[in-house]
PDB file of N, CA and C in Angstrom:
ATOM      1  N   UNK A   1    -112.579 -54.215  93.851  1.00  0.00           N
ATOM      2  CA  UNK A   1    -113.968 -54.243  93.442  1.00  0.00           C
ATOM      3  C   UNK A   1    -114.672 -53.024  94.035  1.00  0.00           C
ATOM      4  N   UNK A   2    -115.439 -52.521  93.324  1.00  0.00           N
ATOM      5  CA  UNK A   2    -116.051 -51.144  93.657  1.00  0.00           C
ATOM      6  C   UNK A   2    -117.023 -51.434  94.316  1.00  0.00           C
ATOM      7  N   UNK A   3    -117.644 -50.490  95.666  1.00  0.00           N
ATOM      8  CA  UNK A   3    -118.626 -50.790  96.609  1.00  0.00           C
ATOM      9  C   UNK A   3    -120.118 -50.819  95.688  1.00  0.00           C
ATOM     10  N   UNK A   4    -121.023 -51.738  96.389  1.00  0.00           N
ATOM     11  CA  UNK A   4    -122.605 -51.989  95.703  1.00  0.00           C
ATOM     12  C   UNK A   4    -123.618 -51.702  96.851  1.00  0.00           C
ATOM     13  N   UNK A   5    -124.678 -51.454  95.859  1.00  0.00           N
ATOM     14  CA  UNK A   5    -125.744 -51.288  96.584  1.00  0.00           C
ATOM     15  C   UNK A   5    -126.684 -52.427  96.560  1.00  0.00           C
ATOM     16  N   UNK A   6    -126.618 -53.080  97.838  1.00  0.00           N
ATOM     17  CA  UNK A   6    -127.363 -54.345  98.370  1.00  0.00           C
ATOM     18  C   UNK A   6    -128.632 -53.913  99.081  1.00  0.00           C
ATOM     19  N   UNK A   7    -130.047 -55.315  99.319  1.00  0.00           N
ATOM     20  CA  UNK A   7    -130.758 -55.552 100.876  1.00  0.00           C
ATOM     21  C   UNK A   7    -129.831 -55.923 101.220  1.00  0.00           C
ATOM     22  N   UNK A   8    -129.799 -55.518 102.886  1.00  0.00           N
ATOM     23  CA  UNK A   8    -129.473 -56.528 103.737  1.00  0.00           C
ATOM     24  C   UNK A   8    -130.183 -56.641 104.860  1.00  0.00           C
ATOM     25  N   UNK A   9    -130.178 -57.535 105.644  1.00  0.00           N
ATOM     26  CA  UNK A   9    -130.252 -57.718 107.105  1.00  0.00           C
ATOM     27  C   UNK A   9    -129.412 -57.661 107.977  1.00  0.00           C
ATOM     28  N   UNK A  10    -129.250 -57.290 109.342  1.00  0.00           N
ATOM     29  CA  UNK A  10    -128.553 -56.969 110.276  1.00  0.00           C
ATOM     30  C   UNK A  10    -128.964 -58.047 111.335  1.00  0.00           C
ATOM     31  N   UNK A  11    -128.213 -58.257 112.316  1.00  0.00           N
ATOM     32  CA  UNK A  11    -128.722 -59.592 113.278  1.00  0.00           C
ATOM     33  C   UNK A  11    -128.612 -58.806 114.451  1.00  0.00           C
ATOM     34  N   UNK A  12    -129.357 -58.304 115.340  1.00  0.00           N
ATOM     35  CA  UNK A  12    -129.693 -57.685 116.372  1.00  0.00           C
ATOM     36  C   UNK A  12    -128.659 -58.071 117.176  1.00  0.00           C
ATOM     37  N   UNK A  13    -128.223 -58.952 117.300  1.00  0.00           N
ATOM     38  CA  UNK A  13    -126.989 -59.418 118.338  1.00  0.00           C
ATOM     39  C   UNK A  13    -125.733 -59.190 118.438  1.00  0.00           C
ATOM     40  N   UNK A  14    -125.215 -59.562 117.009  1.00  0.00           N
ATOM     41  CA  UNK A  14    -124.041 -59.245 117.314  1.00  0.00           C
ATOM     42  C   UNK A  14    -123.699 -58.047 115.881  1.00  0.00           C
ATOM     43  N   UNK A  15    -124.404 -57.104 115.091  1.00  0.00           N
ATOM     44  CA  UNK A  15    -124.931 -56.374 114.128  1.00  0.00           C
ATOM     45  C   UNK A  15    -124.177 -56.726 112.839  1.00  0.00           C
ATOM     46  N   UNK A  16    -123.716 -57.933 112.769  1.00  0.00           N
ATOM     47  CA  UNK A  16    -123.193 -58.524 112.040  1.00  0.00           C
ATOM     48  C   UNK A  16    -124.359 -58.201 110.167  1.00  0.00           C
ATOM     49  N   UNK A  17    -124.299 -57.626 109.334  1.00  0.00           N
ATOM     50  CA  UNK A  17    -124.931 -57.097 108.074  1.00  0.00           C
ATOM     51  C   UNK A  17    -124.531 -58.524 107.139  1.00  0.00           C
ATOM     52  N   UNK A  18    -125.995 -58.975 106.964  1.00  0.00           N
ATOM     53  CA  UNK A  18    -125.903 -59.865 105.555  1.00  0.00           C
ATOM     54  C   UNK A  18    -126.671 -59.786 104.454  1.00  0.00           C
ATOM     55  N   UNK A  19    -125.998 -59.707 103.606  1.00  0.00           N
ATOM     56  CA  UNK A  19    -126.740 -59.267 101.921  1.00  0.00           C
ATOM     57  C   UNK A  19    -127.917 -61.136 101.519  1.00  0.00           C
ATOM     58  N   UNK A  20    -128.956 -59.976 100.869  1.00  0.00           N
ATOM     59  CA  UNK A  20    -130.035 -61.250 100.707  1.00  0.00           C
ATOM     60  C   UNK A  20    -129.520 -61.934  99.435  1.00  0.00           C
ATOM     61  N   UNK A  21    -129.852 -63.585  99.376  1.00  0.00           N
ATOM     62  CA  UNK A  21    -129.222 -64.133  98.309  1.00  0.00           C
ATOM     63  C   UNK A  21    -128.272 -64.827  98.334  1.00  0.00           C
ATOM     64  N   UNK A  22    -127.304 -64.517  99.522  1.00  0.00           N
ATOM     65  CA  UNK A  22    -125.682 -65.208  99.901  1.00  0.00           C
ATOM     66  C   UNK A  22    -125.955 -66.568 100.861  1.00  0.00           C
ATOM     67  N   UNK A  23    -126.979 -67.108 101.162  1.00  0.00           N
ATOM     68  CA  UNK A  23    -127.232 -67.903 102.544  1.00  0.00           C
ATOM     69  C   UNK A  23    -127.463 -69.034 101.578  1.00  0.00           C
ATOM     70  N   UNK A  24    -126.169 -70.515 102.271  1.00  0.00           N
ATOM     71  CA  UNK A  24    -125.951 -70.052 103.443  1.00  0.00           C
ATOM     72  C   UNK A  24    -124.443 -69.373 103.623  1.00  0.00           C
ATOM     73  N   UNK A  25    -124.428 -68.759 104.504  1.00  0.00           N
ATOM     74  CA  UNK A  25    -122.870 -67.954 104.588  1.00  0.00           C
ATOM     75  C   UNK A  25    -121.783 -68.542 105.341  1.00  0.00           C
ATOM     76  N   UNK A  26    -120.589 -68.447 104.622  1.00  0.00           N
ATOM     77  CA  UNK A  26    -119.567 -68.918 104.782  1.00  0.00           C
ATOM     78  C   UNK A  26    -119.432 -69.217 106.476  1.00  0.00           C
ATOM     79  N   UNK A  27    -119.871 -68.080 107.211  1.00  0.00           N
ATOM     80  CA  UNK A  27    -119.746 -68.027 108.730  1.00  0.00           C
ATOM     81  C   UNK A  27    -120.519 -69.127 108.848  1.00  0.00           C
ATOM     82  N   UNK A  28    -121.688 -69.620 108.461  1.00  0.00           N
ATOM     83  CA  UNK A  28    -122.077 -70.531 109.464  1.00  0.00           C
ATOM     84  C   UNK A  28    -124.236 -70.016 109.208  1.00  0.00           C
ATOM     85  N   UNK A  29    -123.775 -68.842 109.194  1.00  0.00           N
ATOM     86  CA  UNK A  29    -125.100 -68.295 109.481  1.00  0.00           C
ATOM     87  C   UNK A  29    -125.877 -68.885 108.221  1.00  0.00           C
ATOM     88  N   UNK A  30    -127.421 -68.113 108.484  1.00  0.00           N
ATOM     89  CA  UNK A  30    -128.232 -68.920 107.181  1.00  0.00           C
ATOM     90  C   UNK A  30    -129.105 -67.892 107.793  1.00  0.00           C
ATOM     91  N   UNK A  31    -129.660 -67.683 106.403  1.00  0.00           N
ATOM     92  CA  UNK A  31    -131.262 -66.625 105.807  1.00  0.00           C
ATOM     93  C   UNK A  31    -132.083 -67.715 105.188  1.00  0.00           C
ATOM     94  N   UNK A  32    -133.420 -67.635 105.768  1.00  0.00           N
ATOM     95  CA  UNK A  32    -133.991 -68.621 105.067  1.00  0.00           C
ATOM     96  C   UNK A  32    -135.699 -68.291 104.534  1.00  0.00           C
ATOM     97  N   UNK A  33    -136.498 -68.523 103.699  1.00  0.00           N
ATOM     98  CA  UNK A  33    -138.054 -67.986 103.944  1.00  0.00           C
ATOM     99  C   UNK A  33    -138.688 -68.036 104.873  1.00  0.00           C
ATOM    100  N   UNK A  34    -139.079 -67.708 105.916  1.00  0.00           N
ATOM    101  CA  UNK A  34    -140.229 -68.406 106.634  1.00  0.00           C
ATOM    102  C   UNK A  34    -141.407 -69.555 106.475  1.00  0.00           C
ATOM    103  N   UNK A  35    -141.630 -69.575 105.085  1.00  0.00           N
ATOM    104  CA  UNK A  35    -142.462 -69.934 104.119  1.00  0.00           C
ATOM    105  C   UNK A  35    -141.539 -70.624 102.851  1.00  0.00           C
ATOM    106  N   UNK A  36    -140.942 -71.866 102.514  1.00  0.00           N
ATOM    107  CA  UNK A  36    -140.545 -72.078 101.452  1.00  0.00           C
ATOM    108  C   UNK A  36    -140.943 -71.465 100.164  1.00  0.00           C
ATOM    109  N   UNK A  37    -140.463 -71.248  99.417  1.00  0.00           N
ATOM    110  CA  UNK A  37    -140.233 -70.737  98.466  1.00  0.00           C
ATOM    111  C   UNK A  37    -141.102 -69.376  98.062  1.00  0.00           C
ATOM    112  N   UNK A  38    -140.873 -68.807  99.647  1.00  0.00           N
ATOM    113  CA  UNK A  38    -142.252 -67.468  99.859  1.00  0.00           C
ATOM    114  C   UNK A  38    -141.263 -66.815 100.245  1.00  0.00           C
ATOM    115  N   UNK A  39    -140.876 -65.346  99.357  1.00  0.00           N
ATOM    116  CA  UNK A  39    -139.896 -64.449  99.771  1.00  0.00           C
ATOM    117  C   UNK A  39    -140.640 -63.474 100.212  1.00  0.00           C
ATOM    118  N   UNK A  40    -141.460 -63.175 100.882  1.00  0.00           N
ATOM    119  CA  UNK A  40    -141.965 -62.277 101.658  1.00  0.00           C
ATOM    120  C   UNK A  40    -141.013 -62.309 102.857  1.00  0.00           C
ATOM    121  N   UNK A  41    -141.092 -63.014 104.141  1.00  0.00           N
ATOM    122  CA  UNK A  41    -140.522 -63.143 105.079  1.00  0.00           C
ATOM    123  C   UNK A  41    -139.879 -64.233 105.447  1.00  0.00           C
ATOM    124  N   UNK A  42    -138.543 -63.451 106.488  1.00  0.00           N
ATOM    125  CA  UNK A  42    -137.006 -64.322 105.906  1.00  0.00           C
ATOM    126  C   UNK A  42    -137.110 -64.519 107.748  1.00  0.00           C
ATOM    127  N   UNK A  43    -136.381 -65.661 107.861  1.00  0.00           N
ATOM    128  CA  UNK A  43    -135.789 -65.890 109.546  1.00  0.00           C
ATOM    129  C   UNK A  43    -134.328 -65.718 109.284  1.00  0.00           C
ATOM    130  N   UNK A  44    -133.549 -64.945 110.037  1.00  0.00           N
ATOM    131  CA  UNK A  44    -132.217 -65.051 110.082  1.00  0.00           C
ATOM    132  C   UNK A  44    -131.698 -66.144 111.458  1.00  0.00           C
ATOM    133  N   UNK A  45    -130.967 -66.834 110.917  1.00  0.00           N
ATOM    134  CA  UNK A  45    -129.873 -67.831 112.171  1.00  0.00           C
ATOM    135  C   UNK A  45    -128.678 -67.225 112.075  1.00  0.00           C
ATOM    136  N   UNK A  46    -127.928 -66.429 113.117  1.00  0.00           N
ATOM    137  CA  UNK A  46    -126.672 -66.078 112.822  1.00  0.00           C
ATOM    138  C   UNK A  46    -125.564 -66.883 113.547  1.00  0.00           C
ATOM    139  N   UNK A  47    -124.826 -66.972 113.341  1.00  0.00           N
ATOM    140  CA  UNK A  47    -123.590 -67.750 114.098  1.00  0.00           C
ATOM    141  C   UNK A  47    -123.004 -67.509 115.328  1.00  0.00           C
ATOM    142  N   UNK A  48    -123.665 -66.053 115.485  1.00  0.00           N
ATOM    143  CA  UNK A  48    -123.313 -65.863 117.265  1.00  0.00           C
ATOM    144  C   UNK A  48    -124.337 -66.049 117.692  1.00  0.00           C
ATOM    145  N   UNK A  49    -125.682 -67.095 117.660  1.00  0.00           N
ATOM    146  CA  UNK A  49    -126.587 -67.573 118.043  1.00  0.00           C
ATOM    147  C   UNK A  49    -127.901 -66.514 118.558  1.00  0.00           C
ATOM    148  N   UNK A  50    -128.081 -65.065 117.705  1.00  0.00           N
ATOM    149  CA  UNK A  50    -128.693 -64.347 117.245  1.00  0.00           C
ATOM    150  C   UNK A  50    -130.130 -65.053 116.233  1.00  0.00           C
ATOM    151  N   UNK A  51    -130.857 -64.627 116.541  1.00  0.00           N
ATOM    152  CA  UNK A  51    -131.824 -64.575 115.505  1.00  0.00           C
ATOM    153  C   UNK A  51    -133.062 -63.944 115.210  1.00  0.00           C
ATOM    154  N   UNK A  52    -133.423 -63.857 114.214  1.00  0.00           N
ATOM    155  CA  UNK A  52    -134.442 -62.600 113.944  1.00  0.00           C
ATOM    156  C   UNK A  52    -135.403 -62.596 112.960  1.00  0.00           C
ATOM    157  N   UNK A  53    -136.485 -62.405 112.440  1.00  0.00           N
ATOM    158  CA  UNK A  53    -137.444 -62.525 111.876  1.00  0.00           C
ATOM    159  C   UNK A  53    -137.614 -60.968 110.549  1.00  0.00           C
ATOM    160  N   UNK A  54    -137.459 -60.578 109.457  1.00  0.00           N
ATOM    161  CA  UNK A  54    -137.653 -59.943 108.589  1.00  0.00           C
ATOM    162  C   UNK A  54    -139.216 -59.957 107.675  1.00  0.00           C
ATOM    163  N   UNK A  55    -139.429 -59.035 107.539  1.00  0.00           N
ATOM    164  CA  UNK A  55    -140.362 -59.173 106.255  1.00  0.00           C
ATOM    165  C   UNK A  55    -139.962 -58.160 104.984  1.00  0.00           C
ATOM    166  N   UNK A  56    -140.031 -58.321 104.011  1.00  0.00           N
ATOM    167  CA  UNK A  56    -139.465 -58.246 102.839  1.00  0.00           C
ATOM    168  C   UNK A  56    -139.607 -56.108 102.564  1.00  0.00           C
ATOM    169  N   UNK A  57    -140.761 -55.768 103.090  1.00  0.00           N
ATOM    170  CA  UNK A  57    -140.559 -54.305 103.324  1.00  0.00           C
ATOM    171  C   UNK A  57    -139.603 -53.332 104.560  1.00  0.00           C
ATOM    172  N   UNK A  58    -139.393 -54.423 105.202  1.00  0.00           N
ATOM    173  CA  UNK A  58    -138.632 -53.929 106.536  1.00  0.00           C
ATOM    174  C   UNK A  58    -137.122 -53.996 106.190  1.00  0.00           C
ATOM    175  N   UNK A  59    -136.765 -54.490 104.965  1.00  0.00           N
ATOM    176  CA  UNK A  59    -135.529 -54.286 104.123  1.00  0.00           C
ATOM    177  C   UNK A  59    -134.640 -52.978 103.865  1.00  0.00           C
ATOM    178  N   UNK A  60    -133.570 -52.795 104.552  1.00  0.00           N
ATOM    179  CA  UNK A  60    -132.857 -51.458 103.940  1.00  0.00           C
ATOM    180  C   UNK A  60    -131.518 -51.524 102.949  1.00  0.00           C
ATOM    181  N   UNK A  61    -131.320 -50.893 102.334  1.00  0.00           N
ATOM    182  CA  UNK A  61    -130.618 -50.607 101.607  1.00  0.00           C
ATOM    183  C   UNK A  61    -129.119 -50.087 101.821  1.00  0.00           C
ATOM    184  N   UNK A  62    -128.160 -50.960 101.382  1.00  0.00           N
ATOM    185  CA  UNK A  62    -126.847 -50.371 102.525  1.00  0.00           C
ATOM    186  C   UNK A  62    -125.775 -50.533 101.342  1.00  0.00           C
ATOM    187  N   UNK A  63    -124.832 -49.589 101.145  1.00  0.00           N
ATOM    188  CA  UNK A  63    -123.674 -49.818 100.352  1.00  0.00           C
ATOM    189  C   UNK A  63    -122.497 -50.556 100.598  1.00  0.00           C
ATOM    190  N   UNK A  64    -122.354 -51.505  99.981  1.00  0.00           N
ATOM    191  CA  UNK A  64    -121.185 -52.562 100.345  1.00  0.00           C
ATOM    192  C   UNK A  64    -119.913 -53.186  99.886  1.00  0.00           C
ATOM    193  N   UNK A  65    -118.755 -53.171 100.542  1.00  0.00           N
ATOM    194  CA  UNK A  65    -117.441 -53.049  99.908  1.00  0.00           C
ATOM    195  C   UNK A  65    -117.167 -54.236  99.380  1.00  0.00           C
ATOM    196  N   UNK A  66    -116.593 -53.884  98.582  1.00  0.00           N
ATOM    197  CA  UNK A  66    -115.846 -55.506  97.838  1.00  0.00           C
ATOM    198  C   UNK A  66    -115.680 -56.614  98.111  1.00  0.00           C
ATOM    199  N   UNK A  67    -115.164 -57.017  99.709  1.00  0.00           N
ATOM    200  CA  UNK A  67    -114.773 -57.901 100.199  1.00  0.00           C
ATOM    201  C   UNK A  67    -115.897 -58.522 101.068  1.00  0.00           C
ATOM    202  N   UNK A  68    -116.818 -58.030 101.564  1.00  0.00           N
ATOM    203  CA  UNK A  68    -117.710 -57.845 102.062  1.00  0.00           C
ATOM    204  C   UNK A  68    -119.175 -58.428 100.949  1.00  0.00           C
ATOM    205  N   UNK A  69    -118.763 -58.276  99.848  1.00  0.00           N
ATOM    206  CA  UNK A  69    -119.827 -58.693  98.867  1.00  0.00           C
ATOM    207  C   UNK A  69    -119.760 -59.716  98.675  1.00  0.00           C
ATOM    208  N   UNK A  70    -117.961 -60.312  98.329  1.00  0.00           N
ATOM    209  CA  UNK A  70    -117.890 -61.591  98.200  1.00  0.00           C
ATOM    210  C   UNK A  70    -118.114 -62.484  99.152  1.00  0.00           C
ATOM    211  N   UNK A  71    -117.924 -62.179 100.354  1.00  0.00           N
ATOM    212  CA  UNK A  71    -118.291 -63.058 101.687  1.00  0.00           C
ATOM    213  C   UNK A  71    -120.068 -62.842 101.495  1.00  0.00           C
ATOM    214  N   UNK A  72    -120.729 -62.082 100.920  1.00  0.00           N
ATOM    215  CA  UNK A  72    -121.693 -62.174 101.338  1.00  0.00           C
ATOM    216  C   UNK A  72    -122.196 -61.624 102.817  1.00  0.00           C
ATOM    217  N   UNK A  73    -121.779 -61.104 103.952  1.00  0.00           N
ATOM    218  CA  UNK A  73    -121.760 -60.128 104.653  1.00  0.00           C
ATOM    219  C   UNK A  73    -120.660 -59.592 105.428  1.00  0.00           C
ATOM    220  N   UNK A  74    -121.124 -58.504 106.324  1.00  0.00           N
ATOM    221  CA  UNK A  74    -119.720 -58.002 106.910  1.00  0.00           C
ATOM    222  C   UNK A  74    -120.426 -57.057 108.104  1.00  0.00           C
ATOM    223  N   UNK A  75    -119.143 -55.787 108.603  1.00  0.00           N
ATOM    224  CA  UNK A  75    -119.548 -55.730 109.627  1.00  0.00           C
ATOM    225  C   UNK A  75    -120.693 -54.059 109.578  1.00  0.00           C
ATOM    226  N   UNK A  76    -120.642 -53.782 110.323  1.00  0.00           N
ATOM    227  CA  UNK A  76    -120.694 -52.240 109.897  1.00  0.00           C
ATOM    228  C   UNK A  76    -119.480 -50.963 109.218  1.00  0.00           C
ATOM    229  N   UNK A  77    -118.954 -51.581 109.308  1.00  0.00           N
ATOM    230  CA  UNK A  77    -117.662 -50.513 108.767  1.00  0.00           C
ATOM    231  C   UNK A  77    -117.898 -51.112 106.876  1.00  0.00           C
ATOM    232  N   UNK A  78    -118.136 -52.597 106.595  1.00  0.00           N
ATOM    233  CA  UNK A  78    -118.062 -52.675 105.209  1.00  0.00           C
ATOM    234  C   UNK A  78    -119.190 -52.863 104.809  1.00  0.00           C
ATOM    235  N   UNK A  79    -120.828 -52.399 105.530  1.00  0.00           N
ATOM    236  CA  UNK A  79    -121.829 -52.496 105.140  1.00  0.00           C
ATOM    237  C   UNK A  79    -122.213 -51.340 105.795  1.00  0.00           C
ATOM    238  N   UNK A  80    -122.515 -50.022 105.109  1.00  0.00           N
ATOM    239  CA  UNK A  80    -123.150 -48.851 105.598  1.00  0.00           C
ATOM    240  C   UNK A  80    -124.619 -48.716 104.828  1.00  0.00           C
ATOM    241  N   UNK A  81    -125.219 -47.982 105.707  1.00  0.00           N
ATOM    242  CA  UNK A  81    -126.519 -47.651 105.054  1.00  0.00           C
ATOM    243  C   UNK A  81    -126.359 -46.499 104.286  1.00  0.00           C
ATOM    244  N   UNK A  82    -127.344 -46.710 102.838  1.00  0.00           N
ATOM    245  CA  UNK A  82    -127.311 -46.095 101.818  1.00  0.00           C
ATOM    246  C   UNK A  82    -127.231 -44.779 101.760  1.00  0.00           C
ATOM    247  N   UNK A  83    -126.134 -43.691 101.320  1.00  0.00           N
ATOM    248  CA  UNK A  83    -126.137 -42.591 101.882  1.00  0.00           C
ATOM    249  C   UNK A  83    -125.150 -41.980 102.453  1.00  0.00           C
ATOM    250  N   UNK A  84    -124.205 -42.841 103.225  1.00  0.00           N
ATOM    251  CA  UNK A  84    -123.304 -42.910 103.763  1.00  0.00           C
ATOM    252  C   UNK A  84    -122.192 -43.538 103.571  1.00  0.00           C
ATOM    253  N   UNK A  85    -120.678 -43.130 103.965  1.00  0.00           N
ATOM    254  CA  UNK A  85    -119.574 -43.247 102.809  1.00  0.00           C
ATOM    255  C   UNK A  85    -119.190 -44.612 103.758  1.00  0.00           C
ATOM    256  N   UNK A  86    -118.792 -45.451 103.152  1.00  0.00           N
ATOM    257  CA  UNK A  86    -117.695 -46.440 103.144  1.00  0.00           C
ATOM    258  C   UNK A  86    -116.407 -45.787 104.742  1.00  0.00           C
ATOM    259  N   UNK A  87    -115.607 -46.700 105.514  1.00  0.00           N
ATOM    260  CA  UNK A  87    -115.044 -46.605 106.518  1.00  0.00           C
ATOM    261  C   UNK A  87    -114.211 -47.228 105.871  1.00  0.00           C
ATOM    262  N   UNK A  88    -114.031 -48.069 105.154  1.00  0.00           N
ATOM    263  CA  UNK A  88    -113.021 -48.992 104.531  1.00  0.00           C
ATOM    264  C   UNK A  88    -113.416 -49.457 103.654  1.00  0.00           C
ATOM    265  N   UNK A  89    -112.438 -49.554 102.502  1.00  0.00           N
ATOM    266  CA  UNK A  89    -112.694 -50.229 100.881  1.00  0.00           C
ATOM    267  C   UNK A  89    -111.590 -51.702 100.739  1.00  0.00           C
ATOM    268  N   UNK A  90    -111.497 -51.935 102.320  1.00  0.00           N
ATOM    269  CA  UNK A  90    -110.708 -53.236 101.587  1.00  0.00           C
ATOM    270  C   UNK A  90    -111.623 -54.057 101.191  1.00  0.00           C
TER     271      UNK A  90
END
């Protein structure tokens, strides 16, 4: 599968990159509104017990590998910011 251009969020803790839309994620973690059904601003829960607060402009743009899309996130090597090449295409 050819790499895409996703949002994502990053979890300050352990920099674990998750694409918006995938939650909840297979790991465990979960993206959620702050505000039901208000996509302005998102709370992230991550599974290494990280968490973090987003608002919908503070969003970047990161290119993301195949495997990594289907999980719905990954690490930095299969979620780079936009611009920058891929480390791995498995």
């Amino acid at each position: 599968m050819p790499p895409r251009l996703r949002h994502c969020v990053e979890c300050p803790r352990c920099s674990t990159r998750y694409l918006m839309g995938f939650s909840p994620y297979p790991n465990g973690s979960n993206l959620k509104p702050v505000i039901p059904n208000f996509s302005q601003e998102w709370t992230l829960d991550c599974v290494c017990g990280g968490r973090s607060q987003w608002n919908w402009n503070e969003l970047n743009l990161y290119v993301v590998s195949g495997q990594a899309h289907v999980r719905g996130y990954g690490s930095r090597d299969e979620v780079v910011p936009a611009g920058e090449r891929l480390r791995t295409w498995r």
